[in-house]
Every structure is written in structure tokens, then in C-alpha cells.
C-alpha atoms as a PDB file:
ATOM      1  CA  UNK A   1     203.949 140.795  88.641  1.00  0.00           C
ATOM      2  CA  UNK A   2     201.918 137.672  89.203  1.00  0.00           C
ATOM      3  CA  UNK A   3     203.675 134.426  88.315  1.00  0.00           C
ATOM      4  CA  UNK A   4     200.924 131.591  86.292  1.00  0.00           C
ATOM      5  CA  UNK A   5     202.503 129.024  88.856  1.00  0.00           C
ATOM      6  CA  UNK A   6     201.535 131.545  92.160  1.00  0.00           C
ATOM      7  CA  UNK A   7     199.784 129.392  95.230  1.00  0.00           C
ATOM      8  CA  UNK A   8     201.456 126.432  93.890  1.00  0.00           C
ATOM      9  CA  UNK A   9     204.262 123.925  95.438  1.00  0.00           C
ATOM     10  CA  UNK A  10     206.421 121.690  94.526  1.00  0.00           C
ATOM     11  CA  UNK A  11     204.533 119.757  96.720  1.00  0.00           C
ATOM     12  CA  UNK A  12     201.116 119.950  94.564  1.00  0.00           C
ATOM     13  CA  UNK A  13     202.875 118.920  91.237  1.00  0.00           C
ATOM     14  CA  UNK A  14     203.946 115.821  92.976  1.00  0.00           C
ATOM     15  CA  UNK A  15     200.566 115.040  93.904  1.00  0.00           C
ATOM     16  CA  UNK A  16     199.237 115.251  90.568  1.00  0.00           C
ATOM     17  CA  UNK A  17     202.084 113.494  89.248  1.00  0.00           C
ATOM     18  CA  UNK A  18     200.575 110.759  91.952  1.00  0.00           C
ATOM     19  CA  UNK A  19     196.889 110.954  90.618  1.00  0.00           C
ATOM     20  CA  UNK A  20     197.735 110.643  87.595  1.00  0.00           C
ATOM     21  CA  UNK A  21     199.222 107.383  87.812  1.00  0.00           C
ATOM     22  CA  UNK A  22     196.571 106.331  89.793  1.00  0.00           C
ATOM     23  CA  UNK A  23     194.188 107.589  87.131  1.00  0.00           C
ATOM     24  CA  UNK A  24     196.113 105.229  84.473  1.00  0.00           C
ATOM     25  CA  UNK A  25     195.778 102.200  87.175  1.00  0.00           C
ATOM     26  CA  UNK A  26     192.352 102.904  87.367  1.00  0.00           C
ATOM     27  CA  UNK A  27     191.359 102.559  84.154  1.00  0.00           C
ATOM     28  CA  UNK A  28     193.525  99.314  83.676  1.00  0.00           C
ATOM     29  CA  UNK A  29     192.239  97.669  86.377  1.00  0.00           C
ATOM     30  CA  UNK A  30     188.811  98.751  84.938  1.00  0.00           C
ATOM     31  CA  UNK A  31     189.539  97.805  81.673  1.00  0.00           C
ATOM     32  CA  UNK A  32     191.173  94.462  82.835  1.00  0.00           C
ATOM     33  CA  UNK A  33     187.487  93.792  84.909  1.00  0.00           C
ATOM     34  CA  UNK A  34     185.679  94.411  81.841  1.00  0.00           C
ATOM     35  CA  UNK A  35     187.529  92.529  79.756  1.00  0.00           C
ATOM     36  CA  UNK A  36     187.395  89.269  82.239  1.00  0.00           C
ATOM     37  CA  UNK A  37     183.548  89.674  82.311  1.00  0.00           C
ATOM     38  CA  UNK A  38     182.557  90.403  78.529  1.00  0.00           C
ATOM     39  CA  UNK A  39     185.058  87.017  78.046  1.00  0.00           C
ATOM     40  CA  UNK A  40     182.692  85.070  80.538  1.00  0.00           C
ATOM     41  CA  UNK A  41     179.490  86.565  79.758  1.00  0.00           C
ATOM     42  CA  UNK A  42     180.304  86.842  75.717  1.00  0.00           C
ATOM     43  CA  UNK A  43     178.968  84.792  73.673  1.00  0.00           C
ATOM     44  CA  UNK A  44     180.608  85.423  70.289  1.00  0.00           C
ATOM     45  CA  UNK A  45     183.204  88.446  69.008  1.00  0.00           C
ATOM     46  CA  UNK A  46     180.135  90.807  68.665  1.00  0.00           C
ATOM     47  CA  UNK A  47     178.986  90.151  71.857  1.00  0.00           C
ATOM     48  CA  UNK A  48     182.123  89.828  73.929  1.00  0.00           C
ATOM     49  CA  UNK A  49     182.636  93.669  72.612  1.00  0.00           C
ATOM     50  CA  UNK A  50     179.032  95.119  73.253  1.00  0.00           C
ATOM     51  CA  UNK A  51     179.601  93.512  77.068  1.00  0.00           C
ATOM     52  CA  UNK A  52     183.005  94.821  76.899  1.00  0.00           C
ATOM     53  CA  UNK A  53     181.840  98.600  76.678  1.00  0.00           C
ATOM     54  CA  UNK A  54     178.550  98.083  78.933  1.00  0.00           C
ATOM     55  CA  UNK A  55     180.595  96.902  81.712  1.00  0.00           C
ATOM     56  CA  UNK A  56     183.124  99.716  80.808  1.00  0.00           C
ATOM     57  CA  UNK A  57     180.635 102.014  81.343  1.00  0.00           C
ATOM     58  CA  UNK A  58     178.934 100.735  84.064  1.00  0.00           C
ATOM     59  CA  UNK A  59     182.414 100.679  86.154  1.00  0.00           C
ATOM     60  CA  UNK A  60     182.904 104.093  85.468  1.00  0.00           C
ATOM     61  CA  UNK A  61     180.009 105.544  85.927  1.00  0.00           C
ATOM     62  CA  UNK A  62     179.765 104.164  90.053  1.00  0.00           C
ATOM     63  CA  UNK A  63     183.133 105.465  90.012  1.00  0.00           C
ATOM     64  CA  UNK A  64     184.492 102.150  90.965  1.00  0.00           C
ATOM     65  CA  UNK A  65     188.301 100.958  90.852  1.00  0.00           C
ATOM     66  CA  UNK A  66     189.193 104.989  91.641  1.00  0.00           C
END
């Protein structure tokens, strides 16, 4: 009988355990980023949000603060 948890170690749940809080920094520090630059570059509560999600996207998409 084949176990759903064959080929995998103790060791390799910690790791993801470990990526996945560095996942949730990630995004916080991107989100943080973001948030500092649509608050200089906004000009207005409209504004401030559209530059909010461009630079949200923008982060993510060069795959920066991973």
C-alpha cells in the first residue's frame, strides 16, 4: 500500500512551513512599498488607490521582495 505522504520528510513540511512565512513577508513588505509610493505619488483618495494597485502589480510581476 502506498501512503499519500510517500517521498516526503519531516524535513520538507518544515520547509514549506518556512516559505510560507516568507510568502506572507513578501507580500507585506510589498504591500507596505506600495502603499509608501501611491501615498507620495497620490494625488487624491482615487488616485492614491489606482497607484496603490499599479505598483502592486508591478512589484509582483518582477518578482521583487521574494
Amino acid at each position: 500500500m502506498i501512503e499519500p505522504t510517500a517521498g516526503r520528510t519531516s524535513r520538507t513540511g518544515a520547509r514549506a512551513k518556512t516559505d510560507h512565512a516568507g510568502i506572507t513577508m513578501s507580500k507585506l513588505l510589498r504591500g507596505a512599498v506600495a502603499g509608501v509610493g501611491a501615498w507620495k505619488l497620490g494625488g487624491g483618495v482615487i488616485g492614491t488607490v489606482l497607484i496603490f494597485i499599479l505598483l502592486w502589480i508591478v512589484l509582483g510581476n518582477f518578482g521583487m521582495f521574494q
